[in-house]
PDB file of N, CA and C in Angstrom:
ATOM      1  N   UNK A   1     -13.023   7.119  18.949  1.00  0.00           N
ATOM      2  CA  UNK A   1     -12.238   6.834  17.766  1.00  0.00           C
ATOM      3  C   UNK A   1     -12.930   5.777  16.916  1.00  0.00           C
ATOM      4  N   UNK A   2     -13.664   4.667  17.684  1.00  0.00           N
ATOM      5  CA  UNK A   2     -14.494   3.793  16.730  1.00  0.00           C
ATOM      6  C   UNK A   2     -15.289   4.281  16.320  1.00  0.00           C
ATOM      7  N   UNK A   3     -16.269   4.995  16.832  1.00  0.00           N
ATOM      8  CA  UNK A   3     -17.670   5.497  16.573  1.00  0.00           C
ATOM      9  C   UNK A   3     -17.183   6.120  15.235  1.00  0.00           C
ATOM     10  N   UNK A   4     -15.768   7.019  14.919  1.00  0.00           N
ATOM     11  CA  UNK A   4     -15.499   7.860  13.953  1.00  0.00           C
ATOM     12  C   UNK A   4     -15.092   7.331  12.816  1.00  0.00           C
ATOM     13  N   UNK A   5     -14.394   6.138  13.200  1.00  0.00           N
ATOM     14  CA  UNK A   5     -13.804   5.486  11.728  1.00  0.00           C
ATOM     15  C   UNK A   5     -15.426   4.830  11.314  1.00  0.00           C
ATOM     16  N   UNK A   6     -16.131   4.024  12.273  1.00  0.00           N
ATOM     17  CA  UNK A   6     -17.338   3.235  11.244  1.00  0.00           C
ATOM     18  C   UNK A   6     -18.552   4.105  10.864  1.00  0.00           C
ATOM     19  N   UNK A   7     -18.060   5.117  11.196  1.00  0.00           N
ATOM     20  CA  UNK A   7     -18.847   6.569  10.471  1.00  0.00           C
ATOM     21  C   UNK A   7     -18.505   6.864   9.123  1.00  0.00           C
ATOM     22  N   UNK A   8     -17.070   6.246   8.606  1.00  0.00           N
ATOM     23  CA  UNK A   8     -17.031   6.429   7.526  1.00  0.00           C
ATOM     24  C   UNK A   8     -17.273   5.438   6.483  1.00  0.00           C
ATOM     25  N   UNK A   9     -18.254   5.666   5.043  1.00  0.00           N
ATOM     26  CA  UNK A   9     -19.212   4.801   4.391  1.00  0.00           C
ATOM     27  C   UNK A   9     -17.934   3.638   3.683  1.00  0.00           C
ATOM     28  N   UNK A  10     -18.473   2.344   4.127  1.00  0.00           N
ATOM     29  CA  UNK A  10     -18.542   1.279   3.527  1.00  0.00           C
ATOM     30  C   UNK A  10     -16.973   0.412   4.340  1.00  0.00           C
ATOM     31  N   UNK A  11     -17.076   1.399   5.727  1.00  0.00           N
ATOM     32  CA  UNK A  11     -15.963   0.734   6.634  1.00  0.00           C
ATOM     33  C   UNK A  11     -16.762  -0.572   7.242  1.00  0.00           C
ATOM     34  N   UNK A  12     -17.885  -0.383   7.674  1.00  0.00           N
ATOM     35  CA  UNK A  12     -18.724  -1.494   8.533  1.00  0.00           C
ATOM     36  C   UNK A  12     -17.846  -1.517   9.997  1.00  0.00           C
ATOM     37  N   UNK A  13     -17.916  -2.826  10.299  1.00  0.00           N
ATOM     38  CA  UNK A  13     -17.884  -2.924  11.922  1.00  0.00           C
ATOM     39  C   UNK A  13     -16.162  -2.529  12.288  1.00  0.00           C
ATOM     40  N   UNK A  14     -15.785  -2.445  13.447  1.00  0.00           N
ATOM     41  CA  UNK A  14     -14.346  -2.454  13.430  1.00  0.00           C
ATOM     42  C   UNK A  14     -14.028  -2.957  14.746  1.00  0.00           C
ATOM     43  N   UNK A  15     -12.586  -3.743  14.983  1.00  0.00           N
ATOM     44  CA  UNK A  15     -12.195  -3.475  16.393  1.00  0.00           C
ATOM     45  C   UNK A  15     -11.469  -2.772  16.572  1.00  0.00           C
ATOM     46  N   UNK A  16     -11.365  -1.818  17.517  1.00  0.00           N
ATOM     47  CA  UNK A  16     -10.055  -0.874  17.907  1.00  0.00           C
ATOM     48  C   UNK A  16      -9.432  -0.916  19.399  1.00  0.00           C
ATOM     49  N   UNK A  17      -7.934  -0.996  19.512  1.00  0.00           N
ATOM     50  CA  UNK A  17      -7.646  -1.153  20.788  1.00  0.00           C
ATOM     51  C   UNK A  17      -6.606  -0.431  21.132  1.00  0.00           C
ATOM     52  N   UNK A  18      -6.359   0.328  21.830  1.00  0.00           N
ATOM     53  CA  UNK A  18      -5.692   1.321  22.553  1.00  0.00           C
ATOM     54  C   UNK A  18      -4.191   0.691  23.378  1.00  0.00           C
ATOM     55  N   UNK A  19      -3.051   0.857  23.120  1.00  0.00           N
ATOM     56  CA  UNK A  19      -2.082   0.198  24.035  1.00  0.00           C
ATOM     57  C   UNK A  19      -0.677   1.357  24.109  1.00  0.00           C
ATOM     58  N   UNK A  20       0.208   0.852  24.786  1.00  0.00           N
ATOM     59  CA  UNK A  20       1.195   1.732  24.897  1.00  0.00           C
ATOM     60  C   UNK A  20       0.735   3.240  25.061  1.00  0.00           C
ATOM     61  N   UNK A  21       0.152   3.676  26.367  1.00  0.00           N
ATOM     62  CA  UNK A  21      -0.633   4.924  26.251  1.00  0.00           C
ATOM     63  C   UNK A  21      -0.996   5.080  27.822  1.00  0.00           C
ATOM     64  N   UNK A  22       0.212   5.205  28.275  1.00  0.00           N
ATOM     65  CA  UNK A  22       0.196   5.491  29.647  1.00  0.00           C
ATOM     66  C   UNK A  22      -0.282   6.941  29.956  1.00  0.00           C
ATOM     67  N   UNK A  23      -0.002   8.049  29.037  1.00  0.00           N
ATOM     68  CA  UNK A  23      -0.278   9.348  29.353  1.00  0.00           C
ATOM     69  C   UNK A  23      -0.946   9.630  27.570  1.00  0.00           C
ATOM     70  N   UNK A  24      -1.976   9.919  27.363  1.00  0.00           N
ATOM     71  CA  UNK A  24      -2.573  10.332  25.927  1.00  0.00           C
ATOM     72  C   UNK A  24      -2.078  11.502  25.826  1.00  0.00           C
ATOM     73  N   UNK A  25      -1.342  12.261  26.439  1.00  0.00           N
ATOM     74  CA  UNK A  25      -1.218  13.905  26.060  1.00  0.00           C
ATOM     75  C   UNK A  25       0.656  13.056  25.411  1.00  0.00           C
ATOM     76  N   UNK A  26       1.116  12.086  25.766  1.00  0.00           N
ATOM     77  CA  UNK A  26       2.770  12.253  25.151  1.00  0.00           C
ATOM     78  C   UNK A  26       2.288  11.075  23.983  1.00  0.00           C
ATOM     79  N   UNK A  27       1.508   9.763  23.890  1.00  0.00           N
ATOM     80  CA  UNK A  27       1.689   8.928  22.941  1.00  0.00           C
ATOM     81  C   UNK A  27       0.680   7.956  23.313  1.00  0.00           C
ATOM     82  N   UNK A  28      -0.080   7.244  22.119  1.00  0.00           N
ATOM     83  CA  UNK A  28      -0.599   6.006  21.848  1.00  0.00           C
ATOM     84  C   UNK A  28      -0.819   5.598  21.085  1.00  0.00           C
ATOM     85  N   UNK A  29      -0.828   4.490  21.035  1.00  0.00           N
ATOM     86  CA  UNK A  29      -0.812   3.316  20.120  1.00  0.00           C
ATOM     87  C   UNK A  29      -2.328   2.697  19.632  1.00  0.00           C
ATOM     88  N   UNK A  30      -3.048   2.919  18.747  1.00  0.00           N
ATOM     89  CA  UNK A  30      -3.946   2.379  18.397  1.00  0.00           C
ATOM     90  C   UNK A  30      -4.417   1.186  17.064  1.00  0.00           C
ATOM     91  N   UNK A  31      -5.094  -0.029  17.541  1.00  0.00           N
ATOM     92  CA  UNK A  31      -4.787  -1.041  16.191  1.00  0.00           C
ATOM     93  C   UNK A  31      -6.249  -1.046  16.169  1.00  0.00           C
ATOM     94  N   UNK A  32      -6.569  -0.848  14.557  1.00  0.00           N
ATOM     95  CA  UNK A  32      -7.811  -1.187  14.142  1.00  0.00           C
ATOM     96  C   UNK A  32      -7.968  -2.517  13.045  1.00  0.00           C
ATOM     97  N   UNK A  33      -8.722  -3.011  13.444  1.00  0.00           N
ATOM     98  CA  UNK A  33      -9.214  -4.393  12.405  1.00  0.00           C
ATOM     99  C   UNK A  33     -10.508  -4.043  12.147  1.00  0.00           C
ATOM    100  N   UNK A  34     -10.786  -4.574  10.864  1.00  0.00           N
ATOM    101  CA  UNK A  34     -11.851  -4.267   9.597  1.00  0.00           C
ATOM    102  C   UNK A  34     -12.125  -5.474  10.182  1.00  0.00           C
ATOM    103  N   UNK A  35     -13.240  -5.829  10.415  1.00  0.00           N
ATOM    104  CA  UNK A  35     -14.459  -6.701  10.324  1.00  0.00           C
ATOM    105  C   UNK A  35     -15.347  -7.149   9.284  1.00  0.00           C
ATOM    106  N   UNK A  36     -15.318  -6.289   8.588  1.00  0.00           N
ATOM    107  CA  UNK A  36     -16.264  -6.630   7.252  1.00  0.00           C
ATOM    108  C   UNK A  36     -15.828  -5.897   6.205  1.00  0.00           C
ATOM    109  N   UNK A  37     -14.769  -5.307   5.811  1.00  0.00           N
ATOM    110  CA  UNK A  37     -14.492  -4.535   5.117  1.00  0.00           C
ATOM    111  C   UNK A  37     -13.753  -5.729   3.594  1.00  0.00           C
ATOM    112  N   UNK A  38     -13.873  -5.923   2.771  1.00  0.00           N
ATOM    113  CA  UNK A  38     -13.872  -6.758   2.035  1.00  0.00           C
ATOM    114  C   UNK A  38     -12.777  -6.739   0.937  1.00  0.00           C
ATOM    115  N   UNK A  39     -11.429  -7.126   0.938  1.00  0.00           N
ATOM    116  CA  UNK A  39     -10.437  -6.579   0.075  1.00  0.00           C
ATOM    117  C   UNK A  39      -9.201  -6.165   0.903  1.00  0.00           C
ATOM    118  N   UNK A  40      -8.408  -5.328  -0.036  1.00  0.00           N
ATOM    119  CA  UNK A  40      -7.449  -4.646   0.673  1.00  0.00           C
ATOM    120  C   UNK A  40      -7.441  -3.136   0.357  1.00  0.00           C
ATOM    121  N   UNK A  41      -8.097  -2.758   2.046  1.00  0.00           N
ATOM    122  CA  UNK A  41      -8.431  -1.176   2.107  1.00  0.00           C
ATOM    123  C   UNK A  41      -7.020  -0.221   1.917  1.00  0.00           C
ATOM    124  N   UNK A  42      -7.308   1.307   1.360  1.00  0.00           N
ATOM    125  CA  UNK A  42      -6.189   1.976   1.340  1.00  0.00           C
ATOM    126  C   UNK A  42      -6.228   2.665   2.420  1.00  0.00           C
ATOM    127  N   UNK A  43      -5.016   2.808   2.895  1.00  0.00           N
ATOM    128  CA  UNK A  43      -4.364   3.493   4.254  1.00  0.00           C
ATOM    129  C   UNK A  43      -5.433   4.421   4.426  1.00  0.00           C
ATOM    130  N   UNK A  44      -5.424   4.579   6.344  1.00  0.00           N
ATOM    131  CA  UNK A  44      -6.078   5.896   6.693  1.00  0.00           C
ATOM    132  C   UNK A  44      -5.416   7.077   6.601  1.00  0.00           C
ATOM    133  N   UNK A  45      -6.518   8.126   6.061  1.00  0.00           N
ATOM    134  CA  UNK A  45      -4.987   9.551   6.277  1.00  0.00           C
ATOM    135  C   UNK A  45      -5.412  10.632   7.485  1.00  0.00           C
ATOM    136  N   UNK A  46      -4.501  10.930   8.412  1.00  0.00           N
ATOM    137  CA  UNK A  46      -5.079  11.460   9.371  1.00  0.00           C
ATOM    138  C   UNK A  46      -5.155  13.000   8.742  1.00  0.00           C
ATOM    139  N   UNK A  47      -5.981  13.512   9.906  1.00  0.00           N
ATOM    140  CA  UNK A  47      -6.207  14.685   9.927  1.00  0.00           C
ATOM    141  C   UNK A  47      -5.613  15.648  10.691  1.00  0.00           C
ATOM    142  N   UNK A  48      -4.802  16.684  10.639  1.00  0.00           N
ATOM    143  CA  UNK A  48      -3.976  17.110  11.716  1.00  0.00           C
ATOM    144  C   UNK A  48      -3.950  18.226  12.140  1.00  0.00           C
ATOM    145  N   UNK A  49      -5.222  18.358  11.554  1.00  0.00           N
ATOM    146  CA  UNK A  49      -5.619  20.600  12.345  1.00  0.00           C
ATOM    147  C   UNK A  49      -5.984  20.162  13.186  1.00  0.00           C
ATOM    148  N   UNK A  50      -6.368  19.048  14.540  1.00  0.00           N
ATOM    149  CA  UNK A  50      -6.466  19.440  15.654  1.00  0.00           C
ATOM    150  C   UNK A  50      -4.627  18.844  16.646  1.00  0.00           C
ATOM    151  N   UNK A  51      -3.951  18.751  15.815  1.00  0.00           N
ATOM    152  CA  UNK A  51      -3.010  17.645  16.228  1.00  0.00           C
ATOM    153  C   UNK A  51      -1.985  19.054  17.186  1.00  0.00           C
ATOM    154  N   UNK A  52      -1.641  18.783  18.007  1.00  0.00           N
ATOM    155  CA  UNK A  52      -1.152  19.417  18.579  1.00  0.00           C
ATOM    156  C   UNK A  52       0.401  19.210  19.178  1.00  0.00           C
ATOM    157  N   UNK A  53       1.496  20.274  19.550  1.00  0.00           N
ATOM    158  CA  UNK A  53       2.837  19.953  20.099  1.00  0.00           C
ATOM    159  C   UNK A  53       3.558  19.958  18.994  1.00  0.00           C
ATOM    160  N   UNK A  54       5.201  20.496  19.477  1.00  0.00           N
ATOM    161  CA  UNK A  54       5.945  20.572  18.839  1.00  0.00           C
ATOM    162  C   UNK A  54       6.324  19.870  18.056  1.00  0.00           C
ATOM    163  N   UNK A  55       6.391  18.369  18.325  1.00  0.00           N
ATOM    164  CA  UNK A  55       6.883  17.074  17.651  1.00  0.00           C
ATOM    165  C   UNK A  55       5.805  16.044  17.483  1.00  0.00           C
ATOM    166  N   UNK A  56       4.456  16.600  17.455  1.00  0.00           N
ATOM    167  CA  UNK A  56       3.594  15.662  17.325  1.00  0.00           C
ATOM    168  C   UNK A  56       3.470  15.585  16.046  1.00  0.00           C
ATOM    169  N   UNK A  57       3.306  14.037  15.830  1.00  0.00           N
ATOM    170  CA  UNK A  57       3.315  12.691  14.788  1.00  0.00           C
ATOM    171  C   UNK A  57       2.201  11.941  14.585  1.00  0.00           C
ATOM    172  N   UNK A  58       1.686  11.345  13.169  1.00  0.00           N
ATOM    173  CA  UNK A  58       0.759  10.600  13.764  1.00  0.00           C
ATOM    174  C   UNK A  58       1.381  10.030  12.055  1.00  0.00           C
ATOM    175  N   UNK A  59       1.388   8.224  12.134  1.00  0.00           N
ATOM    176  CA  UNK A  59       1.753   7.540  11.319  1.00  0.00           C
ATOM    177  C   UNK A  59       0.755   6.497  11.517  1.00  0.00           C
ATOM    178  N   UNK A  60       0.881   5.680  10.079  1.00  0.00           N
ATOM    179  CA  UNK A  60      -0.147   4.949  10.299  1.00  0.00           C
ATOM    180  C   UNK A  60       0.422   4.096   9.492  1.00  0.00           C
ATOM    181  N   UNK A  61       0.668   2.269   9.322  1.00  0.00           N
ATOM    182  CA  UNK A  61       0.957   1.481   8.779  1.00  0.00           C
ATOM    183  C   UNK A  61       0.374   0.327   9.106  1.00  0.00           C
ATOM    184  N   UNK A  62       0.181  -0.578   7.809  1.00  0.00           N
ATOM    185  CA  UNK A  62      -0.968  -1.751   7.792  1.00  0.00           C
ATOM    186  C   UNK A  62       0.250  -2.727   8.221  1.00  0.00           C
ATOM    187  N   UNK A  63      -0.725  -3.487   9.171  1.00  0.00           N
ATOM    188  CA  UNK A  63      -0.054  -4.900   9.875  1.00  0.00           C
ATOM    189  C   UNK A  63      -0.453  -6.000   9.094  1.00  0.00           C
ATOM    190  N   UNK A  64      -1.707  -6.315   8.629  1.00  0.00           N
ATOM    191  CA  UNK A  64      -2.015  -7.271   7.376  1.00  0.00           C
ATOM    192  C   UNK A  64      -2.518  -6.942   5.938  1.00  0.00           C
ATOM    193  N   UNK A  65      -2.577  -7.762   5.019  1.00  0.00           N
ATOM    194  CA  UNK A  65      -2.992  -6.892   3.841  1.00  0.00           C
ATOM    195  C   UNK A  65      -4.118  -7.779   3.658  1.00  0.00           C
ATOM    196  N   UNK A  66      -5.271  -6.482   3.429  1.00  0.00           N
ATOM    197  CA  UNK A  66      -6.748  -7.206   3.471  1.00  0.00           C
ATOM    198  C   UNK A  66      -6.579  -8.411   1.754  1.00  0.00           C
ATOM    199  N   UNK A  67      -7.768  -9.605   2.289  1.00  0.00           N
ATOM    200  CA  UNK A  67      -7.798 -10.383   1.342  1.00  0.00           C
ATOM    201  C   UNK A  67      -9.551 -10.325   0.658  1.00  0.00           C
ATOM    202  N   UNK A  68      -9.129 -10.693  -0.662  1.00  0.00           N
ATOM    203  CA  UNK A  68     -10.588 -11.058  -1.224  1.00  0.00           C
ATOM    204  C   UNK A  68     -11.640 -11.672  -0.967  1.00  0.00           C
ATOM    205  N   UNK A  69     -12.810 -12.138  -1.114  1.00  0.00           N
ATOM    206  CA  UNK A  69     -13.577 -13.267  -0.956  1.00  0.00           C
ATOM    207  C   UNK A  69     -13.403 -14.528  -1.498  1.00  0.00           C
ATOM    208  N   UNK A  70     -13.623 -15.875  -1.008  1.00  0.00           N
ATOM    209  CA  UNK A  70     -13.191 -16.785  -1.433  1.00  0.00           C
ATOM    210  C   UNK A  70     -14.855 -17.234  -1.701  1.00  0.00           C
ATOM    211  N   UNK A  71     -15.068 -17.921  -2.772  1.00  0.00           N
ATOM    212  CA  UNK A  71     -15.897 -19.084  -3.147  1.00  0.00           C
ATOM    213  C   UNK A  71     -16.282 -20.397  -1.565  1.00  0.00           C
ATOM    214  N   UNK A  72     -17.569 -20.221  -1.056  1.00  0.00           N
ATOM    215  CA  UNK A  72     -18.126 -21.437  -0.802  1.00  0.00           C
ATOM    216  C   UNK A  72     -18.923 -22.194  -1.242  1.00  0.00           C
ATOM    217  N   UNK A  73     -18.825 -22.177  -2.670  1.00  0.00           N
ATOM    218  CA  UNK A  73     -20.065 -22.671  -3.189  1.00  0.00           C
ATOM    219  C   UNK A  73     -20.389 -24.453  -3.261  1.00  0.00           C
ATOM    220  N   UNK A  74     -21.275 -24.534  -2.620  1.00  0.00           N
ATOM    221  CA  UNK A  74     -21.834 -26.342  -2.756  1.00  0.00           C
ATOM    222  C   UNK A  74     -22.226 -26.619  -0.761  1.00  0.00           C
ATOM    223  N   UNK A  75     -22.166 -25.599  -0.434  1.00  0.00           N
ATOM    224  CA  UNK A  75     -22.684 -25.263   0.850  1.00  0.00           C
ATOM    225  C   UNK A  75     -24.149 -26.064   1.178  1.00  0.00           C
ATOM    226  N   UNK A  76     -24.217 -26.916   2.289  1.00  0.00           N
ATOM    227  CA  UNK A  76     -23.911 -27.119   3.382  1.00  0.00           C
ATOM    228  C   UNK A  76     -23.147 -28.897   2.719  1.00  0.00           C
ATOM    229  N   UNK A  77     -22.019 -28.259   3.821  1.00  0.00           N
ATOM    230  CA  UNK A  77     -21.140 -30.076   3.111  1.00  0.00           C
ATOM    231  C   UNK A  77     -20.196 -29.999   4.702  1.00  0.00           C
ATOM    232  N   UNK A  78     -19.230 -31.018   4.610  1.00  0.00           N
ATOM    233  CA  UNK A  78     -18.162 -30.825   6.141  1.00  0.00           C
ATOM    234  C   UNK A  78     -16.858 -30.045   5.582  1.00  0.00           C
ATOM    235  N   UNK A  79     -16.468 -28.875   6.378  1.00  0.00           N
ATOM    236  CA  UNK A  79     -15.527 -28.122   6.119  1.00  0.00           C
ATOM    237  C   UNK A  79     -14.958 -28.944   7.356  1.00  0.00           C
ATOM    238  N   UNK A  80     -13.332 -29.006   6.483  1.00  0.00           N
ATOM    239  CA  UNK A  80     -12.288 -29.618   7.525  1.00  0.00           C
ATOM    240  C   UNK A  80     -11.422 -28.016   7.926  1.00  0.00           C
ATOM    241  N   UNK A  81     -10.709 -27.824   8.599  1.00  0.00           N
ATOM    242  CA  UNK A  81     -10.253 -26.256   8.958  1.00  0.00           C
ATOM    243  C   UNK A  81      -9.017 -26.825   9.320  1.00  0.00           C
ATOM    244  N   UNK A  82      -7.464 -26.631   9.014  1.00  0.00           N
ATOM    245  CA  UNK A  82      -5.804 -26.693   8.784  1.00  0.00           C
ATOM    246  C   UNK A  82      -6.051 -25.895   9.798  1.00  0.00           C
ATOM    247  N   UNK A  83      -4.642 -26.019  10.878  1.00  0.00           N
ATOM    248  CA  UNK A  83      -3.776 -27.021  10.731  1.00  0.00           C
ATOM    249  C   UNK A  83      -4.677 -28.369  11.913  1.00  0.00           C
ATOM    250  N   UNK A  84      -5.442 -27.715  12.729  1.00  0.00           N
ATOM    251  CA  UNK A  84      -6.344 -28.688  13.480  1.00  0.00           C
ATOM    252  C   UNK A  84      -7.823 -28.191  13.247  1.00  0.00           C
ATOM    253  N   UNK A  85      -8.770 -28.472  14.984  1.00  0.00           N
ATOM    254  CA  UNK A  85     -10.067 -28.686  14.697  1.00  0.00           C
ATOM    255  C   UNK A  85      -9.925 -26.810  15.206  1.00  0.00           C
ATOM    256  N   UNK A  86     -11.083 -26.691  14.920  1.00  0.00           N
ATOM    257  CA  UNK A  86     -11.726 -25.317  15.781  1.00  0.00           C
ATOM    258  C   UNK A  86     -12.130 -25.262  17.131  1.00  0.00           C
ATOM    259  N   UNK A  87     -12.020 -24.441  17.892  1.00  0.00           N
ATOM    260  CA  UNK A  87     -11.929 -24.243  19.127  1.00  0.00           C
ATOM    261  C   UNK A  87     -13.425 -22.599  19.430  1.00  0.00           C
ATOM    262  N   UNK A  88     -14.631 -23.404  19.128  1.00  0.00           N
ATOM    263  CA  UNK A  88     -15.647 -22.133  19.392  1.00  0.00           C
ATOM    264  C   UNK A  88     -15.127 -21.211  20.053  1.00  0.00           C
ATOM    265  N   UNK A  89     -14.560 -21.494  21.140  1.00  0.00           N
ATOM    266  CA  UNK A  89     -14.259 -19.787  22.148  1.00  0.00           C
ATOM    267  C   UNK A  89     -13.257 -19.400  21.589  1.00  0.00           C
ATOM    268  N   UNK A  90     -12.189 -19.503  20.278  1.00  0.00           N
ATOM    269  CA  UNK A  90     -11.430 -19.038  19.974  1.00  0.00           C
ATOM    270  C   UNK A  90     -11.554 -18.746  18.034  1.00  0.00           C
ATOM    271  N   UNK A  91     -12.783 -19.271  17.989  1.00  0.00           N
ATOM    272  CA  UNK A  91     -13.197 -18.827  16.300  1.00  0.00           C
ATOM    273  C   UNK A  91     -13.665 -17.923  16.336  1.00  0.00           C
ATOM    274  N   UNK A  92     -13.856 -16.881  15.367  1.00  0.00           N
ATOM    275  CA  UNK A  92     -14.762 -15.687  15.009  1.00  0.00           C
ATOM    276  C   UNK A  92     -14.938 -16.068  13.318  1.00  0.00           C
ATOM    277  N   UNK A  93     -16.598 -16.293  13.490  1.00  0.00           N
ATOM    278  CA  UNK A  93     -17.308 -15.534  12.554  1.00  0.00           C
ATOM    279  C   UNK A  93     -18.043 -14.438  12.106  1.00  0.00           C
ATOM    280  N   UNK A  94     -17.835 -13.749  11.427  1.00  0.00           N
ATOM    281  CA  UNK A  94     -18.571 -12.420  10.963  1.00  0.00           C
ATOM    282  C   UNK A  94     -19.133 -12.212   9.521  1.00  0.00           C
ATOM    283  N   UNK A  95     -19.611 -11.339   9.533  1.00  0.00           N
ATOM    284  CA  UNK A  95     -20.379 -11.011   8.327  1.00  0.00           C
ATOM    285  C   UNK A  95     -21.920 -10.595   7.868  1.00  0.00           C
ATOM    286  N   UNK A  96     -22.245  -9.851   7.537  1.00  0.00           N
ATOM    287  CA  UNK A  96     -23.825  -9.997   6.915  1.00  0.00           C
ATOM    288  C   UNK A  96     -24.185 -11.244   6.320  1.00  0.00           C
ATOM    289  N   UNK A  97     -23.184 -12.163   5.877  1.00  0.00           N
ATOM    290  CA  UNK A  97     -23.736 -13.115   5.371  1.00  0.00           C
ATOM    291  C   UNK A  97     -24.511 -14.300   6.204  1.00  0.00           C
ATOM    292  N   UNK A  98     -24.102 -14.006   7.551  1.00  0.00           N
ATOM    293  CA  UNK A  98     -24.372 -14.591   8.763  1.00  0.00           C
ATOM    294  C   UNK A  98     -25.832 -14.260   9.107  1.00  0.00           C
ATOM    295  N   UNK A  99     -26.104 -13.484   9.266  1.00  0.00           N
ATOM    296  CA  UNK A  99     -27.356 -12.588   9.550  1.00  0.00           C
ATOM    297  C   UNK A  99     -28.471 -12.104   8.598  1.00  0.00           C
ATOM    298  N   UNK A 100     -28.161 -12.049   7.687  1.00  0.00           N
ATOM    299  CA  UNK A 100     -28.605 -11.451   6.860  1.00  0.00           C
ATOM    300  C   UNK A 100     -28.940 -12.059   5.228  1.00  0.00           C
ATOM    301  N   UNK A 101     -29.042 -13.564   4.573  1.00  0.00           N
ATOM    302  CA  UNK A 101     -29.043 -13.625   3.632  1.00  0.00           C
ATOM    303  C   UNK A 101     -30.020 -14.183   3.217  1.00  0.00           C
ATOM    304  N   UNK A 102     -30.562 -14.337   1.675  1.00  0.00           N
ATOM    305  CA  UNK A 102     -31.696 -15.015   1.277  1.00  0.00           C
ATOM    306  C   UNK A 102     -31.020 -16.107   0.397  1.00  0.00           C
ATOM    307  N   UNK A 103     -32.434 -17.088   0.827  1.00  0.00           N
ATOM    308  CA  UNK A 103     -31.583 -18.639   0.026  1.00  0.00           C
ATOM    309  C   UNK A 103     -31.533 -18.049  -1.757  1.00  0.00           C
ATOM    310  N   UNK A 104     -30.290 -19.079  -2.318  1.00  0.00           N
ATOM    311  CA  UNK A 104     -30.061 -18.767  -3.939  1.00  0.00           C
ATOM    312  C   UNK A 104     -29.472 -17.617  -4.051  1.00  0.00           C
ATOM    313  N   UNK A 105     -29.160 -16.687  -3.382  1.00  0.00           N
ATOM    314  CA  UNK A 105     -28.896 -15.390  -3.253  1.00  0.00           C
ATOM    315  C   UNK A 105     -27.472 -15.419  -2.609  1.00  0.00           C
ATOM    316  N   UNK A 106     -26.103 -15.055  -3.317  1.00  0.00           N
ATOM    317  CA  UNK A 106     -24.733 -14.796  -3.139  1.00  0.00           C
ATOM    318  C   UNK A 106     -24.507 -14.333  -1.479  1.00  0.00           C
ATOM    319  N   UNK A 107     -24.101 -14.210  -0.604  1.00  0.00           N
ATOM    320  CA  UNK A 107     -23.846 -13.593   0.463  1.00  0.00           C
ATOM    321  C   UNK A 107     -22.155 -14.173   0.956  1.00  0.00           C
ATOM    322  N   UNK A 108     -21.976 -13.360   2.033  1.00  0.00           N
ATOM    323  CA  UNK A 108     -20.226 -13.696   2.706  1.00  0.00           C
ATOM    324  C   UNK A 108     -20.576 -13.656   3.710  1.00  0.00           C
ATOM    325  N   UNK A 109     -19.537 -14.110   4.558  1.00  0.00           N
ATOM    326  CA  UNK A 109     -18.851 -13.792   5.899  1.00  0.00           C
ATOM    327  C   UNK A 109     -17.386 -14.086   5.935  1.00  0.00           C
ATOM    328  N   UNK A 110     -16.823 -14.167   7.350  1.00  0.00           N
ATOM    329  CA  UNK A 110     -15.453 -13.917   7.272  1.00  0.00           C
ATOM    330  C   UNK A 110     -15.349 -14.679   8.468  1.00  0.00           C
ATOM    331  N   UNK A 111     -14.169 -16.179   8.014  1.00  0.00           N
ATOM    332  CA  UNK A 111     -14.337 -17.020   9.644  1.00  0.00           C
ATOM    333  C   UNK A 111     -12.705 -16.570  10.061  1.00  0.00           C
TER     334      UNK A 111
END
């Protein structure tokens, strides 16, 4: 199911996690988070010629609404981070902007 959604252009990375899905032939529950996807994406629409059973369903509703990019500009300075400090094993940073940028040159990430 991941391999298929970041197959589609300009999704980038994703997490996906599987729950409530004791038997896959009656029901599960799947949550995907955009990783790099930049904005607020429009709903997925499923596909349902392989969907099978009398009462089979497949719904899909957003749990957050993606946000814009924010301005860091005047970089490298001390970022203070609300409501306390950061906790490395519990921050995530992401982005191409991480990996990937040239000095003078605009780039993002996502903490």
């Amino acid at each position: 199911f991941k391999t298929a959604l970041e197959s589609i252009d300009n999704i980038g990375a994703l997490e996906v996690s599987r729950h409530d899905c004791e038997d896959p032939s009656v029901t599960c529950t799947w949550d995907v988070t955009f990783l790099e996807f930049v904005g607020d994406a429009e709903p997925l629409l499923p596909n349902y010629s392989q969907l099978l059973g009398n009462d089979a369903v497949v719904s899909v509703e957003q749990q957050v609404k993606g946000r814009k990019l924010q301005s860091t500009s005047g970089f490298p300075r001390l970022l203070t981070v609300s409501p306390g400090q950061t906790n490395p094993t519990r921050t995530l940073a992401h982005g191409k902007g991480l990996v990937a940028s040239t000095s003078g040159l605009r780039s993002s990430f996502t903490i």
